[in-house]
PDB file of N, CA and C in Angstrom:
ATOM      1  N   UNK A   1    -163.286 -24.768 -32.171  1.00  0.00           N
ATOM      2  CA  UNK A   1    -162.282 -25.187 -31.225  1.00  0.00           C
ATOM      3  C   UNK A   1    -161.564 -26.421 -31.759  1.00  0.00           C
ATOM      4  N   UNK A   2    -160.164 -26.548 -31.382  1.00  0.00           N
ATOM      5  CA  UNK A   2    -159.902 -27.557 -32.322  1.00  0.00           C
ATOM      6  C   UNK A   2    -159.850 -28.651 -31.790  1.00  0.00           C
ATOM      7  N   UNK A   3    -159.822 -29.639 -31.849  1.00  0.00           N
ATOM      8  CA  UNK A   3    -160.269 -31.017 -31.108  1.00  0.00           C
ATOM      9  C   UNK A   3    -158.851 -32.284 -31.606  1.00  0.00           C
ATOM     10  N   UNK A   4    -157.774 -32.458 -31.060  1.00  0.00           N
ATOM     11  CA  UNK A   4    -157.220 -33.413 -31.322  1.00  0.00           C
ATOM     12  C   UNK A   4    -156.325 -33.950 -30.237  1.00  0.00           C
ATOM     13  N   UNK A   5    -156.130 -35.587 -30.505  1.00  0.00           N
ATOM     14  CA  UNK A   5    -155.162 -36.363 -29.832  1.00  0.00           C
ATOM     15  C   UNK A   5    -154.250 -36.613 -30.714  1.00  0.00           C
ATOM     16  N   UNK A   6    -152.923 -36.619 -29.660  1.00  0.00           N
ATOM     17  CA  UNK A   6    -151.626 -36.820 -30.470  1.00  0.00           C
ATOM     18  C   UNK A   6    -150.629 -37.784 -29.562  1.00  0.00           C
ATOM     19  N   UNK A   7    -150.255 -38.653 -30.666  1.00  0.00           N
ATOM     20  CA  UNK A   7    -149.837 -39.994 -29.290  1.00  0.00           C
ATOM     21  C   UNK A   7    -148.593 -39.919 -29.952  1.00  0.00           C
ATOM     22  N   UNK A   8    -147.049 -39.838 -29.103  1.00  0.00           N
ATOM     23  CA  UNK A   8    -145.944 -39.853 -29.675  1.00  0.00           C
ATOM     24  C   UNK A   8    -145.224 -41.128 -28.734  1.00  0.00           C
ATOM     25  N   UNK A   9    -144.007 -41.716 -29.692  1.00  0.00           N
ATOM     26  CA  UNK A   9    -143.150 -42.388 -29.175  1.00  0.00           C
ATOM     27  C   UNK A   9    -141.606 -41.775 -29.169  1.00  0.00           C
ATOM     28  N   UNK A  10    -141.688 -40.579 -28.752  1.00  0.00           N
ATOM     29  CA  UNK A  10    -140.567 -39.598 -28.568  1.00  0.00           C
ATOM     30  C   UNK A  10    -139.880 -39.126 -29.838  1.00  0.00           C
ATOM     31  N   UNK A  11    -140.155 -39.710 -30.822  1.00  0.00           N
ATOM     32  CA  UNK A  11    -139.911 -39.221 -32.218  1.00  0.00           C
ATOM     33  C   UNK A  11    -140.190 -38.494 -33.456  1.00  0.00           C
ATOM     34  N   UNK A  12    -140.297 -37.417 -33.536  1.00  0.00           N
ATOM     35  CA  UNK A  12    -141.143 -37.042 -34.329  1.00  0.00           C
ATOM     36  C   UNK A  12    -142.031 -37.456 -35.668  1.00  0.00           C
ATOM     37  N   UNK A  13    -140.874 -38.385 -36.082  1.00  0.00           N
ATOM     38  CA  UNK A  13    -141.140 -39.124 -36.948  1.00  0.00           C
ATOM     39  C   UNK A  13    -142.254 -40.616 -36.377  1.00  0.00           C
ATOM     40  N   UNK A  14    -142.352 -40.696 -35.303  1.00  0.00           N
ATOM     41  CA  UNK A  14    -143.331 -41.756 -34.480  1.00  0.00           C
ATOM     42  C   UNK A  14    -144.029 -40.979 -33.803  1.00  0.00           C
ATOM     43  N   UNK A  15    -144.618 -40.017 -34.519  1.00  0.00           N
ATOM     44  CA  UNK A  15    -145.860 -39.244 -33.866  1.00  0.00           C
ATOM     45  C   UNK A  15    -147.194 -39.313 -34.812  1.00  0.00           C
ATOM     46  N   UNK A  16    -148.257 -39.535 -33.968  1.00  0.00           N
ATOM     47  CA  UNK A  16    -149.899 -39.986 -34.815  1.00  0.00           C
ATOM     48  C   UNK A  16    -150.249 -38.826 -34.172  1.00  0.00           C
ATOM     49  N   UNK A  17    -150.883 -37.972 -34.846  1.00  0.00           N
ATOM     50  CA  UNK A  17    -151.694 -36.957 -34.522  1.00  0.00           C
ATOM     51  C   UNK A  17    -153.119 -37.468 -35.042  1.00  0.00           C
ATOM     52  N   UNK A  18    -154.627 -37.469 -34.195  1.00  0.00           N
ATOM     53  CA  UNK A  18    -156.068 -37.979 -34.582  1.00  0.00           C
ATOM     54  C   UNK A  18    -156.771 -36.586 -34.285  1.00  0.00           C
ATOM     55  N   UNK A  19    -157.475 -35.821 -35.498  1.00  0.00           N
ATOM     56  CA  UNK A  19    -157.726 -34.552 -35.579  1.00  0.00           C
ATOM     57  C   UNK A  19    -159.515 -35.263 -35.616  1.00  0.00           C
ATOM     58  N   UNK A  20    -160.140 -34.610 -34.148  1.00  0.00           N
ATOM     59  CA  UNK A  20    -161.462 -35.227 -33.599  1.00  0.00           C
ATOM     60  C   UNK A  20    -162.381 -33.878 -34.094  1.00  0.00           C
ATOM     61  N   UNK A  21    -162.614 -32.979 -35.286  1.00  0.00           N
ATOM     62  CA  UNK A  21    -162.846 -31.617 -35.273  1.00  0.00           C
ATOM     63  C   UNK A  21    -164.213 -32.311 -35.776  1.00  0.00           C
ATOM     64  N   UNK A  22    -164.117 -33.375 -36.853  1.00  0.00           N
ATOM     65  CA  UNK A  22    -165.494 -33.596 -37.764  1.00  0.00           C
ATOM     66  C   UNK A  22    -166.333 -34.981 -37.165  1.00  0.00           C
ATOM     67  N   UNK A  23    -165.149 -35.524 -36.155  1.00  0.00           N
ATOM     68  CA  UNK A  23    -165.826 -36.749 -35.661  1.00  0.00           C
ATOM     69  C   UNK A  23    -166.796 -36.654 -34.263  1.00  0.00           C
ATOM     70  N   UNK A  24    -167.913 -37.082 -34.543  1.00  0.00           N
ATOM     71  CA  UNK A  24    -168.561 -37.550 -33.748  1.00  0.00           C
ATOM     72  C   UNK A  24    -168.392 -37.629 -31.941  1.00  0.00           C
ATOM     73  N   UNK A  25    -168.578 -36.843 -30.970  1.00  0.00           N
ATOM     74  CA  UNK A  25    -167.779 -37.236 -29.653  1.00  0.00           C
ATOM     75  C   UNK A  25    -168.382 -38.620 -28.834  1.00  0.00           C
ATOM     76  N   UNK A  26    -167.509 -39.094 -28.285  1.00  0.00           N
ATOM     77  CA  UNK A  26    -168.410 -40.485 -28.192  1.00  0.00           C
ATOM     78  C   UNK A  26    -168.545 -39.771 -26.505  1.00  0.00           C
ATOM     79  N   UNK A  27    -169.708 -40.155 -26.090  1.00  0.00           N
ATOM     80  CA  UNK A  27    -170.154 -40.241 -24.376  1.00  0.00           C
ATOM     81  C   UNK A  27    -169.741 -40.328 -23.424  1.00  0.00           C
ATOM     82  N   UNK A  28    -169.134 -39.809 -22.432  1.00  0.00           N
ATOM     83  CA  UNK A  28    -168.474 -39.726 -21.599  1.00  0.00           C
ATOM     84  C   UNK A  28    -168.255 -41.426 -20.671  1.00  0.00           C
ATOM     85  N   UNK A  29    -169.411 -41.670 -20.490  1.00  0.00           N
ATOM     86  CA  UNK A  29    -169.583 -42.979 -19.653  1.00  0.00           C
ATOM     87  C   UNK A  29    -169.101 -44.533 -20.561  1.00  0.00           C
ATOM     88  N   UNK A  30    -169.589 -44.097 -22.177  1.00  0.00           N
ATOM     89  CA  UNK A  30    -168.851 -44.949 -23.424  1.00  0.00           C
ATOM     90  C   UNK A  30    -167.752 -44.740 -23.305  1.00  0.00           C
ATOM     91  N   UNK A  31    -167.621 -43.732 -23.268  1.00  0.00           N
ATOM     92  CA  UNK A  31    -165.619 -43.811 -23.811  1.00  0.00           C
ATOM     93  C   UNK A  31    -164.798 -44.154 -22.448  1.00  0.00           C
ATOM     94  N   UNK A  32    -165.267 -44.259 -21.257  1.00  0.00           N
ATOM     95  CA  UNK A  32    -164.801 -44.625 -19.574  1.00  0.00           C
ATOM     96  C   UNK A  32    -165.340 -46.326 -20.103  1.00  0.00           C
ATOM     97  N   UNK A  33    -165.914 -46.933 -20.649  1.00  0.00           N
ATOM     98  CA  UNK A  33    -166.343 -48.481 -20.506  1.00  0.00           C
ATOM     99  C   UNK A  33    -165.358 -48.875 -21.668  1.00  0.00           C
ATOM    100  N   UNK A  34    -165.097 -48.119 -22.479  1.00  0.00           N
ATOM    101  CA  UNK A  34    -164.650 -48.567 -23.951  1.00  0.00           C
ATOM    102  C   UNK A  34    -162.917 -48.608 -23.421  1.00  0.00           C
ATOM    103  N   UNK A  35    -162.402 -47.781 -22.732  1.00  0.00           N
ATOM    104  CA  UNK A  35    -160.760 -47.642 -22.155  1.00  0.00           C
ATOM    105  C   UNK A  35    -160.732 -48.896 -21.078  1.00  0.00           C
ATOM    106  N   UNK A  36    -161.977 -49.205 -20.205  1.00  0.00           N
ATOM    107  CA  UNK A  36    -161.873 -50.430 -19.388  1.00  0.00           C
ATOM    108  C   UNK A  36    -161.756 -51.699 -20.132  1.00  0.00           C
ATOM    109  N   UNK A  37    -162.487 -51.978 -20.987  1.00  0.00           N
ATOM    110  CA  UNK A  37    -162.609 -53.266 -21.851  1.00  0.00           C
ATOM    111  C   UNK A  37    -160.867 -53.196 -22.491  1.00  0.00           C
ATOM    112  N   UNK A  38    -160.819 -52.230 -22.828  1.00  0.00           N
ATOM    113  CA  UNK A  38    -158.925 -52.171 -23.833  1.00  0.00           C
ATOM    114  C   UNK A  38    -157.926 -52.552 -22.779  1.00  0.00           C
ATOM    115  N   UNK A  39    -158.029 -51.591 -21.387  1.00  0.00           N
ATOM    116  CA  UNK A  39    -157.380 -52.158 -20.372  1.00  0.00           C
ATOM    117  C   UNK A  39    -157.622 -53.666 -19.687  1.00  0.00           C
ATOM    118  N   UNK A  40    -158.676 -54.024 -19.916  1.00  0.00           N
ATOM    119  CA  UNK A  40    -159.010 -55.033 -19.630  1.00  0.00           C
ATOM    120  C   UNK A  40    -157.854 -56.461 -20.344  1.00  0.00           C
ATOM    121  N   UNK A  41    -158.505 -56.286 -21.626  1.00  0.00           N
ATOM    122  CA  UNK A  41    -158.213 -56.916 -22.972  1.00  0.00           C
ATOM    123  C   UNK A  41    -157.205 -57.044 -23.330  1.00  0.00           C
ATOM    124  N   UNK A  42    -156.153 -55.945 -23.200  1.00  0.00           N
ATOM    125  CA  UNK A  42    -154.511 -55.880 -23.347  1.00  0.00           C
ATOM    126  C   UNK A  42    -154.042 -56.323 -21.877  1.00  0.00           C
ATOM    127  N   UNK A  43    -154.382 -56.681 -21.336  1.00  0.00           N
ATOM    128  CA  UNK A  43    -153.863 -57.202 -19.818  1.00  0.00           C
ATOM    129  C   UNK A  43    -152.712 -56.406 -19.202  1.00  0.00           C
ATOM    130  N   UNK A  44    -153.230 -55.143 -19.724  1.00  0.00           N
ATOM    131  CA  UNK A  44    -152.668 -53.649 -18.478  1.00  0.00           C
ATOM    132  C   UNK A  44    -152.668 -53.699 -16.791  1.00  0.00           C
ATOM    133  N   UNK A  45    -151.576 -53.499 -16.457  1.00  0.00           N
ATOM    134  CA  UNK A  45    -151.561 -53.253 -14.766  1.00  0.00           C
ATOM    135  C   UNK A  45    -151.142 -52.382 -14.312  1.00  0.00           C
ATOM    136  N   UNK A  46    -152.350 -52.217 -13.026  1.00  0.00           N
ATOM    137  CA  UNK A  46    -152.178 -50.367 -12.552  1.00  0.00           C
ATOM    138  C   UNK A  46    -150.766 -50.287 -12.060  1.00  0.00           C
ATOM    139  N   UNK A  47    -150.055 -49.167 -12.544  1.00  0.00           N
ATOM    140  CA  UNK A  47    -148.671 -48.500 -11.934  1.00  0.00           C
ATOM    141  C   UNK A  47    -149.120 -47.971 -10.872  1.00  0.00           C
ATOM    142  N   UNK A  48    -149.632 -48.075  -9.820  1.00  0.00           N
ATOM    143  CA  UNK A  48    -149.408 -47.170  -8.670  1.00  0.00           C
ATOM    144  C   UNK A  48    -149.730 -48.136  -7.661  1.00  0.00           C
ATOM    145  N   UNK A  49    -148.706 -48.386  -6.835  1.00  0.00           N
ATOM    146  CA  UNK A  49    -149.140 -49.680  -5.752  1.00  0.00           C
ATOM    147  C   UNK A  49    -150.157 -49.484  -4.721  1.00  0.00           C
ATOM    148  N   UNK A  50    -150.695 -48.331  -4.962  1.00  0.00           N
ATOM    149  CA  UNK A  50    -152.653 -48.716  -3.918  1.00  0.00           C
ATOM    150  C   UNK A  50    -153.612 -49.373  -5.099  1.00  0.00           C
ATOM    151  N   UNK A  51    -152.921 -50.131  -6.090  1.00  0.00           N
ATOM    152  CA  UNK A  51    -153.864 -50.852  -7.203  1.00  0.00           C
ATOM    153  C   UNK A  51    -154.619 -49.717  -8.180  1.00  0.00           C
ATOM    154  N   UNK A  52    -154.601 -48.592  -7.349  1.00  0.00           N
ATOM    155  CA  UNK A  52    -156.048 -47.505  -8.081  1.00  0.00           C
ATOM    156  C   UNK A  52    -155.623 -47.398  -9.420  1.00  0.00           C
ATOM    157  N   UNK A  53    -156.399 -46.990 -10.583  1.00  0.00           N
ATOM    158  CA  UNK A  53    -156.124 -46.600 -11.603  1.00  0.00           C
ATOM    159  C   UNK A  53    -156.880 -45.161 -12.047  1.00  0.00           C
ATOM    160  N   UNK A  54    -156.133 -44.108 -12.113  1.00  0.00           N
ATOM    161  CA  UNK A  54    -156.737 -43.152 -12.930  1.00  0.00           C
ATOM    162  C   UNK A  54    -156.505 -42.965 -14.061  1.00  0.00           C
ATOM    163  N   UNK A  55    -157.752 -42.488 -14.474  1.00  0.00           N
ATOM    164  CA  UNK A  55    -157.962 -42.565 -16.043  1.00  0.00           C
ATOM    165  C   UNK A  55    -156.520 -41.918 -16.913  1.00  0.00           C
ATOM    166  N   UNK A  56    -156.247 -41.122 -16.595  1.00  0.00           N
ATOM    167  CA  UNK A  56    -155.019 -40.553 -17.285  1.00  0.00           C
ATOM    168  C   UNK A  56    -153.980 -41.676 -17.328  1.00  0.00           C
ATOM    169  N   UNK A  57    -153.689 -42.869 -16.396  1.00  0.00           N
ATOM    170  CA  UNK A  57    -152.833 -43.894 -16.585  1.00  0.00           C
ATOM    171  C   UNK A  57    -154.002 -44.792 -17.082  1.00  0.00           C
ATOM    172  N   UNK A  58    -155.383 -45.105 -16.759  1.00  0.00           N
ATOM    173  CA  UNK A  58    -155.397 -46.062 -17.838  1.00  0.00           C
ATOM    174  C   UNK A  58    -155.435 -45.532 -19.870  1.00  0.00           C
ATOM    175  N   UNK A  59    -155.006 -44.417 -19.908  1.00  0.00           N
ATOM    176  CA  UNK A  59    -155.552 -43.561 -21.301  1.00  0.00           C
ATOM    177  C   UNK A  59    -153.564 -44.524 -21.488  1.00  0.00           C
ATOM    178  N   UNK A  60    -152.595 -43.609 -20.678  1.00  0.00           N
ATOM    179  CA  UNK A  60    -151.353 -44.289 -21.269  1.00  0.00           C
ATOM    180  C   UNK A  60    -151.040 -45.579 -21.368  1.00  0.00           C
ATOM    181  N   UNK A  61    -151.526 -46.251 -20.081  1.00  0.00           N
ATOM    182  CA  UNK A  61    -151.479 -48.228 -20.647  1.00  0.00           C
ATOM    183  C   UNK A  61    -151.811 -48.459 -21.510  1.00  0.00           C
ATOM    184  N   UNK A  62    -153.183 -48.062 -21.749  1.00  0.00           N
ATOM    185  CA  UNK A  62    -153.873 -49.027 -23.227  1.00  0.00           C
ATOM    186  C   UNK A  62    -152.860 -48.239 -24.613  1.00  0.00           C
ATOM    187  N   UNK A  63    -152.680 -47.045 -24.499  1.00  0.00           N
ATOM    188  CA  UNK A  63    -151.462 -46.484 -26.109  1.00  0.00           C
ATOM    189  C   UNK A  63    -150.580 -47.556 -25.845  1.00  0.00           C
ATOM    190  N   UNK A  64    -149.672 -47.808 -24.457  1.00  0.00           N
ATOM    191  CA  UNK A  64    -148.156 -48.221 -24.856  1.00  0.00           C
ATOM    192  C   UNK A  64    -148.762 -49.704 -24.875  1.00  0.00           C
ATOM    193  N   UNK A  65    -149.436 -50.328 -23.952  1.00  0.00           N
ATOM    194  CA  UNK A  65    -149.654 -51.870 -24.234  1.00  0.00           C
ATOM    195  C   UNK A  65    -150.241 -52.056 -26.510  1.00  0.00           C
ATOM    196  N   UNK A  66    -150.996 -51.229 -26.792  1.00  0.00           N
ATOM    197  CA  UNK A  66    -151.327 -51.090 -28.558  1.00  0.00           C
ATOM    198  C   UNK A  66    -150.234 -51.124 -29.096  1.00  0.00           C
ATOM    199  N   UNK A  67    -149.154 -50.669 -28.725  1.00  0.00           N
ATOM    200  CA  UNK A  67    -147.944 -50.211 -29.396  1.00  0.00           C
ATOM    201  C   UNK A  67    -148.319 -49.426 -30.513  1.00  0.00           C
ATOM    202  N   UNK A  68    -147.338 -48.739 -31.159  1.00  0.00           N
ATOM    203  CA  UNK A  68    -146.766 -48.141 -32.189  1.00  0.00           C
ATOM    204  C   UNK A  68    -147.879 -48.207 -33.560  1.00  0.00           C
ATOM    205  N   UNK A  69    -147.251 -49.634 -33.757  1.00  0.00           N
ATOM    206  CA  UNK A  69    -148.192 -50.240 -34.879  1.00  0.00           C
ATOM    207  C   UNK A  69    -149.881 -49.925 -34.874  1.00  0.00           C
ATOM    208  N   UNK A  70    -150.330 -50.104 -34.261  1.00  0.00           N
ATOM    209  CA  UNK A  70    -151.781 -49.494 -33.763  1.00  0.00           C
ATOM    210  C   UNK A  70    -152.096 -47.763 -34.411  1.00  0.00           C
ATOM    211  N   UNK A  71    -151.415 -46.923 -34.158  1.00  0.00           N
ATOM    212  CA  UNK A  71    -151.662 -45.732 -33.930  1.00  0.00           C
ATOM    213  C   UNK A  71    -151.085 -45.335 -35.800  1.00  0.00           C
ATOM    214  N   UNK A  72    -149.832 -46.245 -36.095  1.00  0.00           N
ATOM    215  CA  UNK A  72    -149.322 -45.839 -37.247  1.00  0.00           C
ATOM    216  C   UNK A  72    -149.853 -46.577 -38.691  1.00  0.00           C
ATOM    217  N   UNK A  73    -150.357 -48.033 -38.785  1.00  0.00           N
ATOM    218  CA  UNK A  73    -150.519 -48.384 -39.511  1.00  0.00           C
ATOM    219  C   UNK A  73    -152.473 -48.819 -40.138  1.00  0.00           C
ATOM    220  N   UNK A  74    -152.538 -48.209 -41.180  1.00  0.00           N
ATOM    221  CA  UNK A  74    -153.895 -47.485 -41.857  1.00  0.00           C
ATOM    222  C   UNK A  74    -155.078 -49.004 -41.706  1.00  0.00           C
ATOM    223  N   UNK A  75    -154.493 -50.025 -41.184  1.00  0.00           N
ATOM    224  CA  UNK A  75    -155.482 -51.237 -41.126  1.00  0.00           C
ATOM    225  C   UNK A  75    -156.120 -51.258 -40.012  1.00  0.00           C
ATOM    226  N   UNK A  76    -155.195 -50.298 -38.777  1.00  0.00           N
ATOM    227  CA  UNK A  76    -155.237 -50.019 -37.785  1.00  0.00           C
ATOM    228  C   UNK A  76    -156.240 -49.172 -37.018  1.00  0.00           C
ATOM    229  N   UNK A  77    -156.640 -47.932 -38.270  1.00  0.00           N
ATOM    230  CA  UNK A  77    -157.370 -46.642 -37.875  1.00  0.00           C
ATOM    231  C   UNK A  77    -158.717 -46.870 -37.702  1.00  0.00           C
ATOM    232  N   UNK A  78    -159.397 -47.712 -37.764  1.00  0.00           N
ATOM    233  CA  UNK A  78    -160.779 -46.917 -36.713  1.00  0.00           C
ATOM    234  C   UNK A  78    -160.683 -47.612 -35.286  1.00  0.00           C
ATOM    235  N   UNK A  79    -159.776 -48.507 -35.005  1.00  0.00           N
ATOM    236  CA  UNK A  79    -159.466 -48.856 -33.764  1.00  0.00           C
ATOM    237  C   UNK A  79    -158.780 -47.415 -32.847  1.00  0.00           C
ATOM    238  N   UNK A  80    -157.623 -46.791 -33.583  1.00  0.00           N
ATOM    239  CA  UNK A  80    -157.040 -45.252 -33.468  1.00  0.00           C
ATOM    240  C   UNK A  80    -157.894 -44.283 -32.704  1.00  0.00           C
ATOM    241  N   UNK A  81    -158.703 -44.069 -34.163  1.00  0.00           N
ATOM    242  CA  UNK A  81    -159.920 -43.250 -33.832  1.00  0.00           C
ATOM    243  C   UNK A  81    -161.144 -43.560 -32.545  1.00  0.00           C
ATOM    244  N   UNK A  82    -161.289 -44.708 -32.396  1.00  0.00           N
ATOM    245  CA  UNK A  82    -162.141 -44.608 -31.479  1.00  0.00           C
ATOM    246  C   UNK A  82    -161.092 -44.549 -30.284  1.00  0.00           C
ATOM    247  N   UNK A  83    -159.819 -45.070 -29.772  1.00  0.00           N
ATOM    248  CA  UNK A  83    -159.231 -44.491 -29.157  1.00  0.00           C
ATOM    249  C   UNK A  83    -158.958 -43.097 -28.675  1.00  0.00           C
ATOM    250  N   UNK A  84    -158.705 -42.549 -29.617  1.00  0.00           N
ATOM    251  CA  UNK A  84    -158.595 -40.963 -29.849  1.00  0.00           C
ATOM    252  C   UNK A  84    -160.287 -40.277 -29.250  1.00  0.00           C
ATOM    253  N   UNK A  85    -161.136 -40.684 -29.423  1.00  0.00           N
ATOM    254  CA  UNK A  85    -162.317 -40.437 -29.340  1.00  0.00           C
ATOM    255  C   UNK A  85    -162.689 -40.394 -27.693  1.00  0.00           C
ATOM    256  N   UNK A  86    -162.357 -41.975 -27.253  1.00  0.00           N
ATOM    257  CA  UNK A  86    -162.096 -42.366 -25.684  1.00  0.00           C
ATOM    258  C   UNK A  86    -161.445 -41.228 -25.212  1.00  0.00           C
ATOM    259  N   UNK A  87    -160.226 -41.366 -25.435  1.00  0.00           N
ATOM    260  CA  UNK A  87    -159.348 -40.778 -24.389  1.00  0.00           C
ATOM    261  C   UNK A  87    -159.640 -39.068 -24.712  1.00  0.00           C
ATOM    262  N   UNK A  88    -160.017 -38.631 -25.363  1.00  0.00           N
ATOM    263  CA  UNK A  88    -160.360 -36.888 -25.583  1.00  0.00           C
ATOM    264  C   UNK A  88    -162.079 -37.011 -24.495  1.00  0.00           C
ATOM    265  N   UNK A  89    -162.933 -37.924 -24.817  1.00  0.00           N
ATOM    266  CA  UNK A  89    -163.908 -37.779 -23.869  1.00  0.00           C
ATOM    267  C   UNK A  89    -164.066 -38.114 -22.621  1.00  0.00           C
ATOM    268  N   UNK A  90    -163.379 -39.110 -22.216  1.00  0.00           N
ATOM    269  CA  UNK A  90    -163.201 -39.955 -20.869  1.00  0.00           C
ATOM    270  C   UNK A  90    -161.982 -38.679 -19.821  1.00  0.00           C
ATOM    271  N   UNK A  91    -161.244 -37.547 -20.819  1.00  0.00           N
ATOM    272  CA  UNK A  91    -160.699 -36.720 -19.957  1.00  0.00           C
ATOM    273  C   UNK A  91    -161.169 -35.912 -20.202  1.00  0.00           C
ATOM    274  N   UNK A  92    -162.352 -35.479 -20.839  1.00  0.00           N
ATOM    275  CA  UNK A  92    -162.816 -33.961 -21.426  1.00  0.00           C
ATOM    276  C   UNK A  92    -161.857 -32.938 -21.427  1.00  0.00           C
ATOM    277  N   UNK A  93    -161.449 -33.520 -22.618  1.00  0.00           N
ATOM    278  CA  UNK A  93    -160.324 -32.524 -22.831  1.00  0.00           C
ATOM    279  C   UNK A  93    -160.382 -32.094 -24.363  1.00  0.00           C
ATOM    280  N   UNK A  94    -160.481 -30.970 -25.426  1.00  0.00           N
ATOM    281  CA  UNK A  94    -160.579 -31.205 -26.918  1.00  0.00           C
ATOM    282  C   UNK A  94    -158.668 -32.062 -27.070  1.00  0.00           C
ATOM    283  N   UNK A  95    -157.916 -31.276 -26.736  1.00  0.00           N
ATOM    284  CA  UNK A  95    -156.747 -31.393 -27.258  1.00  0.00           C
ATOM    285  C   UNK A  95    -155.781 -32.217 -26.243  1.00  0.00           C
ATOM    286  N   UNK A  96    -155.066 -33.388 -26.277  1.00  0.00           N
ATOM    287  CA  UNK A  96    -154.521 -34.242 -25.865  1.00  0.00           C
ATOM    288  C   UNK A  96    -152.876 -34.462 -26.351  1.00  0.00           C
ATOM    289  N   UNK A  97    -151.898 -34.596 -25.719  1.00  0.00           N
ATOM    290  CA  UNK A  97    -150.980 -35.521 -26.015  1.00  0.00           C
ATOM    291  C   UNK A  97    -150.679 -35.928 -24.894  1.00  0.00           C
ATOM    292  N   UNK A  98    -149.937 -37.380 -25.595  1.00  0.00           N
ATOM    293  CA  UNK A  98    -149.474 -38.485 -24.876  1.00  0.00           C
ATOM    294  C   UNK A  98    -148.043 -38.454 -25.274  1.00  0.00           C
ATOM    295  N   UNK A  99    -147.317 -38.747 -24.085  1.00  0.00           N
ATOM    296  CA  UNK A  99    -145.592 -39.017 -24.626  1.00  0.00           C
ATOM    297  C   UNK A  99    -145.679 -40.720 -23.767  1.00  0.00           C
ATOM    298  N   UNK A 100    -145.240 -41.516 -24.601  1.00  0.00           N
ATOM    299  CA  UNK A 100    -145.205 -42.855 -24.367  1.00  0.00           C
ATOM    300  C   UNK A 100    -144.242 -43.305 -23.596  1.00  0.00           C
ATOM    301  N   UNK A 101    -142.898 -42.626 -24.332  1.00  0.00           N
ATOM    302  CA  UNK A 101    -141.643 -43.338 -23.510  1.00  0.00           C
ATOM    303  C   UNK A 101    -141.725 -42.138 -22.073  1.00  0.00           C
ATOM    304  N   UNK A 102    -142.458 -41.232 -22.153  1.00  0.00           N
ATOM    305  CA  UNK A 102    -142.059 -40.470 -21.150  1.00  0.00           C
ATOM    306  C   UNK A 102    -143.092 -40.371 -19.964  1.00  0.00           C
ATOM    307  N   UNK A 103    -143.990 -41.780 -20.572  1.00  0.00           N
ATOM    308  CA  UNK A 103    -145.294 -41.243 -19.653  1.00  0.00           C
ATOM    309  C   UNK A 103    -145.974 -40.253 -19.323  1.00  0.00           C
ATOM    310  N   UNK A 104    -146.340 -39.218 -20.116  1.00  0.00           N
ATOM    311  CA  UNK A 104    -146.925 -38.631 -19.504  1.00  0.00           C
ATOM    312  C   UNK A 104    -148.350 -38.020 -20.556  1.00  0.00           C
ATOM    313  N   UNK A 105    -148.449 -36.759 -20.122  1.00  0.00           N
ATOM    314  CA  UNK A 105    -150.092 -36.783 -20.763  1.00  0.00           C
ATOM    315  C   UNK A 105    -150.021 -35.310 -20.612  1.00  0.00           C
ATOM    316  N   UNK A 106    -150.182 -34.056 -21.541  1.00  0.00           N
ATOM    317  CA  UNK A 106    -150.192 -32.797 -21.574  1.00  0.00           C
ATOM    318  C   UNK A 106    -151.557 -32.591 -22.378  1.00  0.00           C
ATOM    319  N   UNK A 107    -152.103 -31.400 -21.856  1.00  0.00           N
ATOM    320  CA  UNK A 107    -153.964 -30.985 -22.470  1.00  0.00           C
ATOM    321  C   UNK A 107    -153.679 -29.340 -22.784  1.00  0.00           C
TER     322      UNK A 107
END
């Protein structure tokens, strides 16, 4: 089954595809503590005015608060990857994208 996250900034050319087929899945309850600490850490705030946050908006805060640079540049990648790792386990989902400028999240 094929297992990947793909985080775009509407460009094709600003698209990171993280292919999760040989990596390791990290724990459901890890990868839900590991997206809180990032949301935490990047000083993300919930979009929806009852404060709540679901995971599918905290998976897009923590990409767009990382920016670009994060996802594209190779000094960057095991921060990526364990991202990629989070957000494929914390939604149990194998296959993921994210559209950044468009908000949204397709499985």
């Amino acid at each position: 089954m094929r297992s990947q996250v793909t985080v775009s900034w509407g460009d094709p050319r600003n698209t990171y595809a993280f292919d999760l087929e040989e990596v390791q899945p990290m724990p459901h309850e890890l990868a839900r503590s590991w997206l809180d600490e990032q949301f935490a850490f990047m000083g993300c705030e919930p979009i929806r005015p009852t404060g709540k946050v679901l995971t599918a908006d905290k998976v897009l805060a923590v990409a767009e608060a990382a920016g670009q640079v994060r996802f594209r540049d190779a000094e960057h990648r095991p921060w990526a990857m364990a991202f990629a790792r989070a957000a494929s386990a914390a939604l149990a989902k194998p296959v993921i994208t994210l559209d950044i400028p468009a908000q949204s999240i397709a499985f």
